[in-house]
Protein backbone atom coordinates (compact mmCIF):
# COMPACT_ATOMS: atom_id res chain seq x y z
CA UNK A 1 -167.08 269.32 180.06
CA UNK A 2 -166.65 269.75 184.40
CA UNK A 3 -164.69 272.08 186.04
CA UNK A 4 -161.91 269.89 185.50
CA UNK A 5 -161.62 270.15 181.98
CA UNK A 6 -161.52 267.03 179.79
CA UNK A 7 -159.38 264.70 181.93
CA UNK A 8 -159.86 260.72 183.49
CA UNK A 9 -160.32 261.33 187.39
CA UNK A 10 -160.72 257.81 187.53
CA UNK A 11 -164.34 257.59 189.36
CA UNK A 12 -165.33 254.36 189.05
CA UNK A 13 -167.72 251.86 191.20
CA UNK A 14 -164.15 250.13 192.92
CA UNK A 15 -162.95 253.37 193.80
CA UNK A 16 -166.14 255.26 195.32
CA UNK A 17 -167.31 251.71 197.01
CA UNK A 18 -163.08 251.38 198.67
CA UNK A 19 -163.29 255.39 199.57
CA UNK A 20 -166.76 255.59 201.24
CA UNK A 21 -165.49 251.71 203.24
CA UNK A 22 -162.28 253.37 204.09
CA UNK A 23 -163.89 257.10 204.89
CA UNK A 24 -166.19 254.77 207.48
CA UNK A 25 -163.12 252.81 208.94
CA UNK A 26 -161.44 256.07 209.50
CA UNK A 27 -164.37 257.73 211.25
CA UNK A 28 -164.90 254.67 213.36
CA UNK A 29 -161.16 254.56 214.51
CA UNK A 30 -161.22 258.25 215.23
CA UNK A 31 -164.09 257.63 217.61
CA UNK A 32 -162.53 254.64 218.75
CA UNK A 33 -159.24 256.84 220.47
CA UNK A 34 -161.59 259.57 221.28
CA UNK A 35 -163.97 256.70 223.13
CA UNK A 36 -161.09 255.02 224.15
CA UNK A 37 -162.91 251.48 223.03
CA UNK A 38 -160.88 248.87 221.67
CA UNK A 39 -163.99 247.00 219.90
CA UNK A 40 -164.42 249.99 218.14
CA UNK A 41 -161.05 250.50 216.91
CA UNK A 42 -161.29 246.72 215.77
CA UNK A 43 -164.56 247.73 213.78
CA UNK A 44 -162.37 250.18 212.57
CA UNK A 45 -159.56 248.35 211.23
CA UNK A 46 -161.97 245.50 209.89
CA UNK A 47 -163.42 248.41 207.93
CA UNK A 48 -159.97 249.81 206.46
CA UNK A 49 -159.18 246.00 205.33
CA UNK A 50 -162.99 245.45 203.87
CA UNK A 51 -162.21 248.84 202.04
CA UNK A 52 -159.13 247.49 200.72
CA UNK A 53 -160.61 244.30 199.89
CA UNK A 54 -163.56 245.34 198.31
CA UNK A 55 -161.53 247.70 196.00
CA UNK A 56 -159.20 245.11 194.53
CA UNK A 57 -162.15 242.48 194.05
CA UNK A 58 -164.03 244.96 192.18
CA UNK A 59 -161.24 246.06 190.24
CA UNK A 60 -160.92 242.55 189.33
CA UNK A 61 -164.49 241.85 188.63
CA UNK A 62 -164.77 245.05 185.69
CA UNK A 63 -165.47 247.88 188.37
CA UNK A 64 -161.87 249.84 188.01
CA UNK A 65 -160.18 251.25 185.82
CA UNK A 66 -156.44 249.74 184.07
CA UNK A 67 -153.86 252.75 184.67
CA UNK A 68 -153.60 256.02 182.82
CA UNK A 69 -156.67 257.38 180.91
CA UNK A 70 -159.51 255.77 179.49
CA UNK A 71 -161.59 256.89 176.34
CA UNK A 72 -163.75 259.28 176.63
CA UNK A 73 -166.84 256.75 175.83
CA UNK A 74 -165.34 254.68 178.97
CA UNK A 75 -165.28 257.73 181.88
CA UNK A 76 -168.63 256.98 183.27
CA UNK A 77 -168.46 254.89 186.83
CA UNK A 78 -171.02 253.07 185.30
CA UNK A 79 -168.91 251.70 182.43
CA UNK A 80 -167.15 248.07 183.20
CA UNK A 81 -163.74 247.85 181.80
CA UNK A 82 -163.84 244.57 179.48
CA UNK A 83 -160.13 244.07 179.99
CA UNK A 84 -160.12 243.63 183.09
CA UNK A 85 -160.61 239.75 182.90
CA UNK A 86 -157.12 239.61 181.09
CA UNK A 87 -155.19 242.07 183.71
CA UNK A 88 -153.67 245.46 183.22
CA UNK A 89 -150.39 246.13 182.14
CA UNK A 90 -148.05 247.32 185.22
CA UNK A 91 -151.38 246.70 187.80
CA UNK A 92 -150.10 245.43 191.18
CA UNK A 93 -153.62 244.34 192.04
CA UNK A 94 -153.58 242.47 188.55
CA UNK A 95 -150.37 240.51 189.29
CA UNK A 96 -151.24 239.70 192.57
CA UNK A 97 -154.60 237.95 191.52
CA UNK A 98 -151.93 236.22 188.57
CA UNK A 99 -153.38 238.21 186.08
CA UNK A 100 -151.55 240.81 183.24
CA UNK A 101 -147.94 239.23 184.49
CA UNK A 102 -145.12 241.28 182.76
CA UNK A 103 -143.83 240.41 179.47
CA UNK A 104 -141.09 238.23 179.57
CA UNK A 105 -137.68 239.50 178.94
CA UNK A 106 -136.69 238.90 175.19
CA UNK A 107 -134.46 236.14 174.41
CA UNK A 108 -131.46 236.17 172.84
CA UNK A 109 -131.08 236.04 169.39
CA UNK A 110 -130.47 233.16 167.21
CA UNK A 111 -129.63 231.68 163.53
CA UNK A 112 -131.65 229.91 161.82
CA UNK A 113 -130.41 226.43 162.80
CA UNK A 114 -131.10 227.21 166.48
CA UNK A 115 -128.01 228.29 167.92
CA UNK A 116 -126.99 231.61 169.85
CA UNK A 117 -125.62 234.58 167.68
CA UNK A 118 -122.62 236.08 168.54
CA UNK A 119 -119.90 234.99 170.47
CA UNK A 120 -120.23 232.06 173.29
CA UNK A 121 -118.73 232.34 176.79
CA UNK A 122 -116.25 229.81 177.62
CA UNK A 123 -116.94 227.75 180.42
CA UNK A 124 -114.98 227.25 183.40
């Protein structure tokens, strides 16, 4: 058990690799305005997008973690998350690669010959 008791802090190999990218994009910037250099600011902000990048294609690839916790066989970073190929419910990265869509709103009821229970709207 850590200091943090028996909780999912979510360290996985997507996260650390996007942090220590970003952490590197940030330092570079900050030098960047204290240098006043703009090639270093652009190292900078090709760092912050690389860390963003990186992230979400690792996430994809097995290397994150789906929201909310995970089993407490499946905490390591050093455990890939089989579902990952199949998308997470509710993960923006997920949708945006066209993977775990939402489910699709349920459709109306019917009878058993087909047609729409209930009453039908008349049409104008």
């Amino acid at each position: 058990m850590s200091v943090h008791g028996d909780v999912d802090l979510g360290h996985t190999v997507a996260g650390w690799t996007g942090t220590a990218l970003a952490a590197l994009g940030c330092t570079a910037l900050g030098a960047a305005v204290c240098l006043v250099s703009a090639p270093l600011a652009g190292l900078g902000a090709a760092l912050l997008a690389a860390a963003a990048l990186a992230a979400w294609l690792l996430h994809l690839a097995g290397w994150g973690k789906p929201s909310g916790p995970r089993p407490a066989a499946a905490r390591d970073w050093r455990v890939r998350d089989a579902a990952a190929a199949a998308g997470h419910p509710d993960c923006l990265g997920c949708r945006l690669a066209g993977r775990g869509t939402p489910a699709a709103p349920p459709s109306p009821a019917r009878t058993a010959d087909g047609a729409p229970k209930g009453p039908v709207p008349a049409r104008a």
